[in-house]
N, C-alpha and C. Protein backbone atom coordinates (compact mmCIF):
# COMPACT_ATOMS: atom_id res chain seq x y z
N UNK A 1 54.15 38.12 -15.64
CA UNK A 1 52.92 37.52 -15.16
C UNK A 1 53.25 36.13 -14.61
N UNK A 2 52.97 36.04 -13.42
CA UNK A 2 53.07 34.64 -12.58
C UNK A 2 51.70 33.64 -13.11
N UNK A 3 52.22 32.16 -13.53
CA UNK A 3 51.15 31.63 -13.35
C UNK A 3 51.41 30.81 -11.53
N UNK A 4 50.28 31.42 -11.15
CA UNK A 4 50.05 30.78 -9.65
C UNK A 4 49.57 29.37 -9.58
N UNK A 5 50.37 28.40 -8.72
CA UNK A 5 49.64 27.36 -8.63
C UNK A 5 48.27 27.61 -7.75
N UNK A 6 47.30 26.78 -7.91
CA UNK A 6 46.02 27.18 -7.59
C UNK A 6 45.62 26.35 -6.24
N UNK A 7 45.43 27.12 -4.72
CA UNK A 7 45.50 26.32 -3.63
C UNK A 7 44.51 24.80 -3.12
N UNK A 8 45.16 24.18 -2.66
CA UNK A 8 44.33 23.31 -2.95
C UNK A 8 43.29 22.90 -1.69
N UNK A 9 43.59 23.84 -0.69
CA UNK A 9 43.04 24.06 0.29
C UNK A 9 41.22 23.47 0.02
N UNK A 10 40.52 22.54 1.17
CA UNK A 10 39.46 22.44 1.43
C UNK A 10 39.04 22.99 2.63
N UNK A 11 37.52 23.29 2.67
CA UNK A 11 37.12 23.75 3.72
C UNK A 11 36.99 22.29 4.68
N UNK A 12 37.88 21.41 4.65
CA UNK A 12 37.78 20.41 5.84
C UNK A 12 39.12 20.85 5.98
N UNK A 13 40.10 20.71 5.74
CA UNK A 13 41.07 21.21 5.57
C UNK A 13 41.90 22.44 6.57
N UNK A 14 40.79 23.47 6.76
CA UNK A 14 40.76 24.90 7.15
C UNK A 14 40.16 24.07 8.89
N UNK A 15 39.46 23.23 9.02
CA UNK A 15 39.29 23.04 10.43
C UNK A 15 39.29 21.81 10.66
N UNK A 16 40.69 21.01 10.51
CA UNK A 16 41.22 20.00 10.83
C UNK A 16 42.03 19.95 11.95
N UNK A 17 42.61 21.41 12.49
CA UNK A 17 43.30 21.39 13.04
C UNK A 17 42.62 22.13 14.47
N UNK A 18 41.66 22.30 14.97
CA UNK A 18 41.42 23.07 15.50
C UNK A 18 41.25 22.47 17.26
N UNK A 19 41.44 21.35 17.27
CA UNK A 19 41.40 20.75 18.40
C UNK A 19 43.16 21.53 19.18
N UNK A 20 43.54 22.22 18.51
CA UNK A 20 45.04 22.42 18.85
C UNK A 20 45.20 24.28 19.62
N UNK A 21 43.66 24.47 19.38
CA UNK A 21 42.85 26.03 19.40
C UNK A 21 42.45 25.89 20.72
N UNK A 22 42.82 27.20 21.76
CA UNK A 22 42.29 27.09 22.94
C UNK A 22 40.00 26.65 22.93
N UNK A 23 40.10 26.07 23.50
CA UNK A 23 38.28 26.15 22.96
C UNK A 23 37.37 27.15 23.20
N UNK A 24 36.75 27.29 22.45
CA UNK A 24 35.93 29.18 22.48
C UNK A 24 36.98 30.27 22.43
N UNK A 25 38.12 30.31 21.85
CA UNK A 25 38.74 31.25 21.97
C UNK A 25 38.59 32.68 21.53
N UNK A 26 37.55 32.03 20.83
CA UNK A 26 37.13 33.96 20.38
C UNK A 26 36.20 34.57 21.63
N UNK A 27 35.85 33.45 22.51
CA UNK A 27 35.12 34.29 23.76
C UNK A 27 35.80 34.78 24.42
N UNK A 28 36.88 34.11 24.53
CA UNK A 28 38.62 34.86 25.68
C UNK A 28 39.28 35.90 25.38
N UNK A 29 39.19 36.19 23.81
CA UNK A 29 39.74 37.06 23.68
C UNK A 29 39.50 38.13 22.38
N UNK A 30 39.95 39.41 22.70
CA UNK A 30 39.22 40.07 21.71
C UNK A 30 40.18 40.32 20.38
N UNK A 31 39.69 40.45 19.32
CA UNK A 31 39.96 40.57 17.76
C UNK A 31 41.50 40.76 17.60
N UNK A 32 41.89 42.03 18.45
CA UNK A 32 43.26 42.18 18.66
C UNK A 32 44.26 41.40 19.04
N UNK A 33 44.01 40.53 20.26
CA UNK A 33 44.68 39.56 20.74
C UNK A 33 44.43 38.07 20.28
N UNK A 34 43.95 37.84 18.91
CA UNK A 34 43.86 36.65 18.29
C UNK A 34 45.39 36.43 17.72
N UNK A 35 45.69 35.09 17.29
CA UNK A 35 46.71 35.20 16.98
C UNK A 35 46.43 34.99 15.37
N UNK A 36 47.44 34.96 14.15
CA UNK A 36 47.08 34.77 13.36
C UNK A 36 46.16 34.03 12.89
N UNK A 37 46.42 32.92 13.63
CA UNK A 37 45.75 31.05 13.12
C UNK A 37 45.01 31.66 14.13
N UNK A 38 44.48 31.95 14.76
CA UNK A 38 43.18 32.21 15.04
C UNK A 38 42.05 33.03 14.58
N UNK A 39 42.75 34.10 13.91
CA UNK A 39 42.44 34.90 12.93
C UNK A 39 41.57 34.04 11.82
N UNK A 40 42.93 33.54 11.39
CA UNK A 40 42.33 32.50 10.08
C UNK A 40 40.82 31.63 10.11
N UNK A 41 40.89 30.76 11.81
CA UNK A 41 39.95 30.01 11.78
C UNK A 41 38.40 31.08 11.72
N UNK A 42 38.78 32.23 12.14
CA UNK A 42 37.33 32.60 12.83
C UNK A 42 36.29 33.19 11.09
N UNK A 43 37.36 32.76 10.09
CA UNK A 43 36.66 33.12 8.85
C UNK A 43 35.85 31.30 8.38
N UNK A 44 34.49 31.73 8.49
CA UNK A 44 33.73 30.35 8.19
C UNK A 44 33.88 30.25 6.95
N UNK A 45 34.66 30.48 5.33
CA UNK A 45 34.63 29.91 3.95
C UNK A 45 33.59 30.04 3.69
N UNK A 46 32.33 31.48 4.16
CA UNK A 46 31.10 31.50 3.18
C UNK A 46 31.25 32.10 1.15
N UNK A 47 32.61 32.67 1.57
CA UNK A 47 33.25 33.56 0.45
C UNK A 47 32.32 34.79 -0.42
N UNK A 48 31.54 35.38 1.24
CA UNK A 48 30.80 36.41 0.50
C UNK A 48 31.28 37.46 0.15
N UNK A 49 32.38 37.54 1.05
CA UNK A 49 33.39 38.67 1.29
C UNK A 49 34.07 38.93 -0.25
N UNK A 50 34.05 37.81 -1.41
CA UNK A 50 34.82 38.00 -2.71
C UNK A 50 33.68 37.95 -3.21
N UNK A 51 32.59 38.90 -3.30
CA UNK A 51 31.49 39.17 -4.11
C UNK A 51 32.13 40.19 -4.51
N UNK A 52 31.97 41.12 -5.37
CA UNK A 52 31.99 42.38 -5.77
C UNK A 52 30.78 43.12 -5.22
N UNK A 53 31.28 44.44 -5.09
CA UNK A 53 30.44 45.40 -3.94
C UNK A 53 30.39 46.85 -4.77
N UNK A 54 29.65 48.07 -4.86
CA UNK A 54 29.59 48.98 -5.60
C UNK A 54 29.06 49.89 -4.76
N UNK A 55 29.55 50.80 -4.92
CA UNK A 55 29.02 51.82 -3.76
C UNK A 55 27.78 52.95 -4.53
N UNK A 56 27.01 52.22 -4.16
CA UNK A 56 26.10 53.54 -4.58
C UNK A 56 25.26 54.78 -3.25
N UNK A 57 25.68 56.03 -3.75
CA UNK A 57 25.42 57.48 -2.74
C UNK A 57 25.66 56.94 -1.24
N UNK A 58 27.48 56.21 -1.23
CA UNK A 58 27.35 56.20 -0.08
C UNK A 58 27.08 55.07 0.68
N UNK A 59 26.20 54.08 -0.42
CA UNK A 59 26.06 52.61 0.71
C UNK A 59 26.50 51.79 -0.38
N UNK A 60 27.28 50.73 0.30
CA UNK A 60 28.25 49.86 0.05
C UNK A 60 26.95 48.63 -0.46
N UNK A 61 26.72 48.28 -1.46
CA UNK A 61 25.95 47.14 -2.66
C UNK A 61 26.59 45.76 -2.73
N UNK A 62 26.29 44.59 -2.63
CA UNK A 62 26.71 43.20 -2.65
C UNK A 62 25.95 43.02 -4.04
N UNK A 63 27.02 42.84 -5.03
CA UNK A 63 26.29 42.03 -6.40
C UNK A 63 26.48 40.39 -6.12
N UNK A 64 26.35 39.27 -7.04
CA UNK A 64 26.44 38.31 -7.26
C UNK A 64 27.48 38.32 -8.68
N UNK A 65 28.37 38.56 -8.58
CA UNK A 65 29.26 39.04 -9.41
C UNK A 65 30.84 38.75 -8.42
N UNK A 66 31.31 37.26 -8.82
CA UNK A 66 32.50 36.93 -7.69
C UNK A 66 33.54 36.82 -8.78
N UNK A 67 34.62 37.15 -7.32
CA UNK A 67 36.35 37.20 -8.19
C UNK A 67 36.37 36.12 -9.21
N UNK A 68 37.27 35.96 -9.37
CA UNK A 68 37.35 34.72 -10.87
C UNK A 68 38.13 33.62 -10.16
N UNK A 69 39.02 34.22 -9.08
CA UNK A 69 39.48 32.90 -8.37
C UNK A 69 38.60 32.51 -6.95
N UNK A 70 37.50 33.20 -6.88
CA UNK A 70 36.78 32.19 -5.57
C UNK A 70 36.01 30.90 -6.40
N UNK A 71 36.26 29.59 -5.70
CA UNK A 71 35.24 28.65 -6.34
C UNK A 71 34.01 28.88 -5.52
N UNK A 72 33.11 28.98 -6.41
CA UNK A 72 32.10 28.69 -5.78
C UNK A 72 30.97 27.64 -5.11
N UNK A 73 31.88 26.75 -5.08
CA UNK A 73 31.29 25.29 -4.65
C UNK A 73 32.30 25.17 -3.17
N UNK A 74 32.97 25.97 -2.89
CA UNK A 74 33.81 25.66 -2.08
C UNK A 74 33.67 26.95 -1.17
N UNK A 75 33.70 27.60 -1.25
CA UNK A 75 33.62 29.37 -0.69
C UNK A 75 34.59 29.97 -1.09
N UNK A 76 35.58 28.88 -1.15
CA UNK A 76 37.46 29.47 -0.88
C UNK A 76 38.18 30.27 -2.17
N UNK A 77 39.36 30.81 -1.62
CA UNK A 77 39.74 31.55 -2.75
C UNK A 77 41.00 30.35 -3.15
N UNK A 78 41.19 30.17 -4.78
CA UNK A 78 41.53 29.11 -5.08
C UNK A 78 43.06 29.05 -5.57
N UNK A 79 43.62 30.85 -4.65
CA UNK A 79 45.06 31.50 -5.07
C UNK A 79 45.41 32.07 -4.11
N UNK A 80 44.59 31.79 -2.77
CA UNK A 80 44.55 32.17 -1.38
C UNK A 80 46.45 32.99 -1.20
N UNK A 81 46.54 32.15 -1.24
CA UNK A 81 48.36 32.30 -0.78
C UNK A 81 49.12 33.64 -1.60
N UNK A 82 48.24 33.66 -2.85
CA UNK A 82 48.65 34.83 -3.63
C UNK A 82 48.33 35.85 -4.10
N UNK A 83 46.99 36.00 -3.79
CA UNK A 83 45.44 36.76 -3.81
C UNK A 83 46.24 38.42 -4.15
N UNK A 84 47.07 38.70 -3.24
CA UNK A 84 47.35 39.78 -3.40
C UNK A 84 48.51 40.32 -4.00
N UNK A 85 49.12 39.55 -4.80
CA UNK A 85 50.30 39.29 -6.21
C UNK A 85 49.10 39.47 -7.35
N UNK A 86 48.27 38.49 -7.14
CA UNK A 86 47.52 38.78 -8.63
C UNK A 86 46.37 39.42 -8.89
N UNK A 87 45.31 39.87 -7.49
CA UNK A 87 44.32 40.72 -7.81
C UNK A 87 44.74 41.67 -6.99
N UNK A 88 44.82 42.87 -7.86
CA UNK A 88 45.26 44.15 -7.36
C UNK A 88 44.35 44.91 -6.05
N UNK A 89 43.28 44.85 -6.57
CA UNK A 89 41.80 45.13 -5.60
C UNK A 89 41.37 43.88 -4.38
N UNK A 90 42.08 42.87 -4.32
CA UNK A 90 41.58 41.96 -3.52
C UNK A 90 41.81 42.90 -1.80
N UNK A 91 40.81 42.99 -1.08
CA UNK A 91 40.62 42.99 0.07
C UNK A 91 41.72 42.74 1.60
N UNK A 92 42.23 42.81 2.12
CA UNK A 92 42.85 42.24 3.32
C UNK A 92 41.75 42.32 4.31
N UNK A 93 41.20 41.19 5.38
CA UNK A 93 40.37 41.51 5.75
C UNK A 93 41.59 41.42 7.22
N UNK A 94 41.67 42.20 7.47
CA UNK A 94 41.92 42.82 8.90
C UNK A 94 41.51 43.80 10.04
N UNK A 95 42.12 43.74 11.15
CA UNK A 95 41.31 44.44 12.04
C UNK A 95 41.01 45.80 11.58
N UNK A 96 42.23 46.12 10.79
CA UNK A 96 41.81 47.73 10.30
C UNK A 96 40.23 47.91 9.53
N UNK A 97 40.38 46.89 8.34
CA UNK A 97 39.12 46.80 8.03
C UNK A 97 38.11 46.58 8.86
N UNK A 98 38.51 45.66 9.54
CA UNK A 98 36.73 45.30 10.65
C UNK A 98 35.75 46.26 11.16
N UNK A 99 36.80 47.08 11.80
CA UNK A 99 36.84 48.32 12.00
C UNK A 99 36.25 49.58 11.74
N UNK A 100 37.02 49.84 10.69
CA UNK A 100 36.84 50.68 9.58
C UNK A 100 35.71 50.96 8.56
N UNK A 101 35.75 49.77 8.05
CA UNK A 101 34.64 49.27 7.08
C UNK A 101 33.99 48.53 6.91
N UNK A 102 33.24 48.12 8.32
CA UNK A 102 32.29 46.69 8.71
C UNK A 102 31.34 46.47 7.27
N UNK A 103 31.07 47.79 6.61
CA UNK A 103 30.26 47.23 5.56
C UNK A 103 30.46 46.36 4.05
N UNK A 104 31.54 46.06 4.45
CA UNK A 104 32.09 45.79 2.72
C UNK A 104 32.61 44.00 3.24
N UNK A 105 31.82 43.83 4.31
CA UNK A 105 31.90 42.04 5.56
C UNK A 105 30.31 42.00 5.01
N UNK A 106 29.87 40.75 4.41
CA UNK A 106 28.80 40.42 4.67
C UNK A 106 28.44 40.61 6.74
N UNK A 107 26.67 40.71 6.75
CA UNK A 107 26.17 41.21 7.74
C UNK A 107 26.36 39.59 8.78
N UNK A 108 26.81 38.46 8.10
CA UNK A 108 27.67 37.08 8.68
C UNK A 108 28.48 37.08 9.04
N UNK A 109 29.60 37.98 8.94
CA UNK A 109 31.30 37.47 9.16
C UNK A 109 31.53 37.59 10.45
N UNK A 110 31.83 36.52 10.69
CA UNK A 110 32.72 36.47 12.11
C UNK A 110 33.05 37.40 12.54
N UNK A 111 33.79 38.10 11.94
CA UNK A 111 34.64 39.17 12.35
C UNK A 111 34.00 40.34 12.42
N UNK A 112 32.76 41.11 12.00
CA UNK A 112 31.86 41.63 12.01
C UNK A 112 31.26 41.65 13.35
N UNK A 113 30.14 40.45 13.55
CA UNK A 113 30.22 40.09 14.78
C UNK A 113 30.22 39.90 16.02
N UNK A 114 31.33 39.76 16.04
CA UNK A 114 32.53 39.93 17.40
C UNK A 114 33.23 41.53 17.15
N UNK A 115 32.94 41.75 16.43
CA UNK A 115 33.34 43.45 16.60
C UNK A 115 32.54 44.19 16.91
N UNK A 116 31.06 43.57 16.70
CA UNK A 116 30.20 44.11 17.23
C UNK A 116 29.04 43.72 17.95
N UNK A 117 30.06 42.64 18.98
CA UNK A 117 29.93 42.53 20.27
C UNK A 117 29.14 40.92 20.39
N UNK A 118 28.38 40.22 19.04
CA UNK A 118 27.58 39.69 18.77
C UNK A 118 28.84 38.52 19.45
N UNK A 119 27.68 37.26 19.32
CA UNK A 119 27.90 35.89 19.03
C UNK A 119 28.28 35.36 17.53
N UNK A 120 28.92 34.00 17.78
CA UNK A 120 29.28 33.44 16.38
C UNK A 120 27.66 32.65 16.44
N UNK A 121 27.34 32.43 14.96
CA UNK A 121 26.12 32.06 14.49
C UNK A 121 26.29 30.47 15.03
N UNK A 122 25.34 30.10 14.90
CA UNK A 122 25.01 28.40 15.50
C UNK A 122 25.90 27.45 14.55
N UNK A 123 25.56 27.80 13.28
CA UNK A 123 26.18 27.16 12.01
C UNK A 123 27.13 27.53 11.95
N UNK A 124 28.41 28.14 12.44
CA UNK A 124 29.43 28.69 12.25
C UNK A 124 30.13 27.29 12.46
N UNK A 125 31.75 26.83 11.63
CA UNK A 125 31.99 25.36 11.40
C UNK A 125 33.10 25.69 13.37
N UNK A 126 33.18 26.71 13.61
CA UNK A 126 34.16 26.79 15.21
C UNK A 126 33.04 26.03 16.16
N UNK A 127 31.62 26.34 15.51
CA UNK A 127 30.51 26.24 16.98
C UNK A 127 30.26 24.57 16.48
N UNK A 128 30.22 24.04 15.62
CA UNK A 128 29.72 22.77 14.82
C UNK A 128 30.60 22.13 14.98
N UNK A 129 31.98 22.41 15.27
CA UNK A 129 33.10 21.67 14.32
C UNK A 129 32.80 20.94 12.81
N UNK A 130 32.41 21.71 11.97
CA UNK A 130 31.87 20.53 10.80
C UNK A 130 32.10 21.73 9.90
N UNK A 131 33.30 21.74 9.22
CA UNK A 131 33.36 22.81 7.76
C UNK A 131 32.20 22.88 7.15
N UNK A 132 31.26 22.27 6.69
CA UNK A 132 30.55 22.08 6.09
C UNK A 132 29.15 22.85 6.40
N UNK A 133 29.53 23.39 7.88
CA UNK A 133 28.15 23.55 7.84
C UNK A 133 28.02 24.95 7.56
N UNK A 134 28.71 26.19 7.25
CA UNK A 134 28.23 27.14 6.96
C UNK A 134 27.39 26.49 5.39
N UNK A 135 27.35 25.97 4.79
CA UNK A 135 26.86 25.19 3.04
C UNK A 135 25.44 25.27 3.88
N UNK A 136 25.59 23.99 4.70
CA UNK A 136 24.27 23.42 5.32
C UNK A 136 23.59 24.00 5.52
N UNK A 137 23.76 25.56 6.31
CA UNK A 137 23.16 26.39 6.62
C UNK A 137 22.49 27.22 5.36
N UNK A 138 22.79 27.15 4.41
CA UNK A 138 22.38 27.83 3.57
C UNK A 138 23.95 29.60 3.35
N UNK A 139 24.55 29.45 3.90
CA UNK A 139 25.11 30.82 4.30
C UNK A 139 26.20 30.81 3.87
N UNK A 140 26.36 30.48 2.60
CA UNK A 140 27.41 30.45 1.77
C UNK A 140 27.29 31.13 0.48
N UNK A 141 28.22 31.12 -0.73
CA UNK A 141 27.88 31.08 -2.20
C UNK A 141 27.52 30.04 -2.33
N UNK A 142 27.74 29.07 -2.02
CA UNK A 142 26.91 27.60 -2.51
C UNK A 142 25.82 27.55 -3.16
N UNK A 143 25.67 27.36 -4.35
CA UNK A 143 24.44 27.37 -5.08
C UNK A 143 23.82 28.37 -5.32
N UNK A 144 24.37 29.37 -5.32
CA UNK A 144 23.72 30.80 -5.34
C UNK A 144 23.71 31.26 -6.69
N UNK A 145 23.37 32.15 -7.21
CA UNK A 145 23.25 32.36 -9.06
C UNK A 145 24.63 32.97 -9.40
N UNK A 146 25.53 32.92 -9.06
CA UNK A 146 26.45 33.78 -9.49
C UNK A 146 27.50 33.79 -10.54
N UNK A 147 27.87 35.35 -11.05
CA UNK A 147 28.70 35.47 -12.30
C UNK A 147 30.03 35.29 -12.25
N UNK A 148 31.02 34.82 -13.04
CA UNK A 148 32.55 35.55 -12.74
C UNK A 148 32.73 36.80 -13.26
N UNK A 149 33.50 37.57 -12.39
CA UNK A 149 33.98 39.34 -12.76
C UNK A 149 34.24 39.09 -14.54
N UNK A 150 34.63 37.78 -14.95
CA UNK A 150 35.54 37.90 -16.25
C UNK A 150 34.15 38.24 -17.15
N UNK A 151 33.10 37.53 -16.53
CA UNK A 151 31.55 37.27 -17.18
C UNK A 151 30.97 38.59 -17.75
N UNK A 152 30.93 39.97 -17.15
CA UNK A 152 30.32 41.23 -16.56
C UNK A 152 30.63 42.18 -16.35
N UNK A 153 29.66 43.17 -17.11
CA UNK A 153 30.54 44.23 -17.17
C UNK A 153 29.83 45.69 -16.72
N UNK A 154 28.68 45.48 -16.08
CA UNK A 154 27.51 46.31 -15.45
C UNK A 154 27.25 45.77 -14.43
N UNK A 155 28.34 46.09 -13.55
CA UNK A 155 27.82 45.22 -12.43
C UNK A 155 26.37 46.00 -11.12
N UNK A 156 26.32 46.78 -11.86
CA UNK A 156 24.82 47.96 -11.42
C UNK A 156 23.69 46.84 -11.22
N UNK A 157 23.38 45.48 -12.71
CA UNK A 157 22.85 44.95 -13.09
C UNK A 157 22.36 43.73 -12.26
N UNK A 158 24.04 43.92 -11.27
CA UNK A 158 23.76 42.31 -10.77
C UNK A 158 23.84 42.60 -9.36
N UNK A 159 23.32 43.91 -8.49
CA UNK A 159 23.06 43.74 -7.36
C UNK A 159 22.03 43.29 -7.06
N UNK A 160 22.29 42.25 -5.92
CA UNK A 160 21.80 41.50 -4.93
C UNK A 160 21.06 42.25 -3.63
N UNK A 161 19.97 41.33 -2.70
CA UNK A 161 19.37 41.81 -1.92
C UNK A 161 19.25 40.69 -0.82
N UNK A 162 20.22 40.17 -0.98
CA UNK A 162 20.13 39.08 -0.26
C UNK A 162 19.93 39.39 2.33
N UNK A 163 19.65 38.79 2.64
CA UNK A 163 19.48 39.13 4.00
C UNK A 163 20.41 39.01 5.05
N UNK A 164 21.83 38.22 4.07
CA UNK A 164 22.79 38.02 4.78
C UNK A 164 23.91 38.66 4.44
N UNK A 165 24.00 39.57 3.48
CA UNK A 165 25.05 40.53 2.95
C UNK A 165 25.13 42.13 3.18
């Protein structure tokens, strides 16, 4: 068992660098032809995507029931770098997924989207430049009621109905 150091990544952090990003580049080009770091930026740190999800007859359920390493004051995952060394079930969100399984993307994600054909939201921190503002917007975990997985053990109990998941 690795103890992981825990990333220390901020969501100012995640778009500090972006003046270095062709501008609008997700309008130039499509999902495929992003490059990694572009990849990266086009995820706004709402961290809905590390909710836990349950499939009931078929449709994919958003609880309020998050990994144990997303903070939730932050969106971010707080082992980013190792997510997939230590949670076995953690997600890759890639084009395969986008794809594949648009439903298991909050009905927000960037990548969602632009896959399906949409615009990035107003509050998105690429359209703002301002990390902060997916929070502002309300369109985060930020302040939201939520459990850690370690917390819960019916997670039937703790689906959500929220308008953005």
């Amino acid at each position: 068992m690795h103890d992981w150091p825990k990333t220390s990544t901020t969501p100012e952090d995640r778009f500090k660098n972006t003046d270095s990003f062709e501008p609008e580049f997700w309008k130039k080009k499509s999902l495929s032809e992003l490059s990694k770091e572009e990849w990266e930026q086009l995820c706004d740190g709402c961290g809905k995507c590390c909710l836990n999800k349950i499939d009931i007859r078929g449709r994919v359920r958003f609880t309020n029931v998050r990994c144990r390493f997303l903070n939730p004051e932050t969106g971010l995952c707080q082992i980013y770098e190792h997510r997939f060394e230590k949670v076995s079930d953690c997600r890759d969100i890639d084009l395969n997924t986008v794809l594949t399984e648009p439903e298991i993307l909050p009905k927000t994600c960037a990548y969602r989207l632009l896959a399906e054909g949409e615009e990035l939201p107003s509050w998105h921190p690429l359209v703002t430049k301002n990390a902060d503002s997916v929070h502002q917007a309300d369109m985060s975990v930020k302040g939201r009621p939520l459990v850690s997985e370690t917390e819960v053990s019916d997670y039937e109990n703790n689906i959500v109905d929220w308008s953005d998941v």
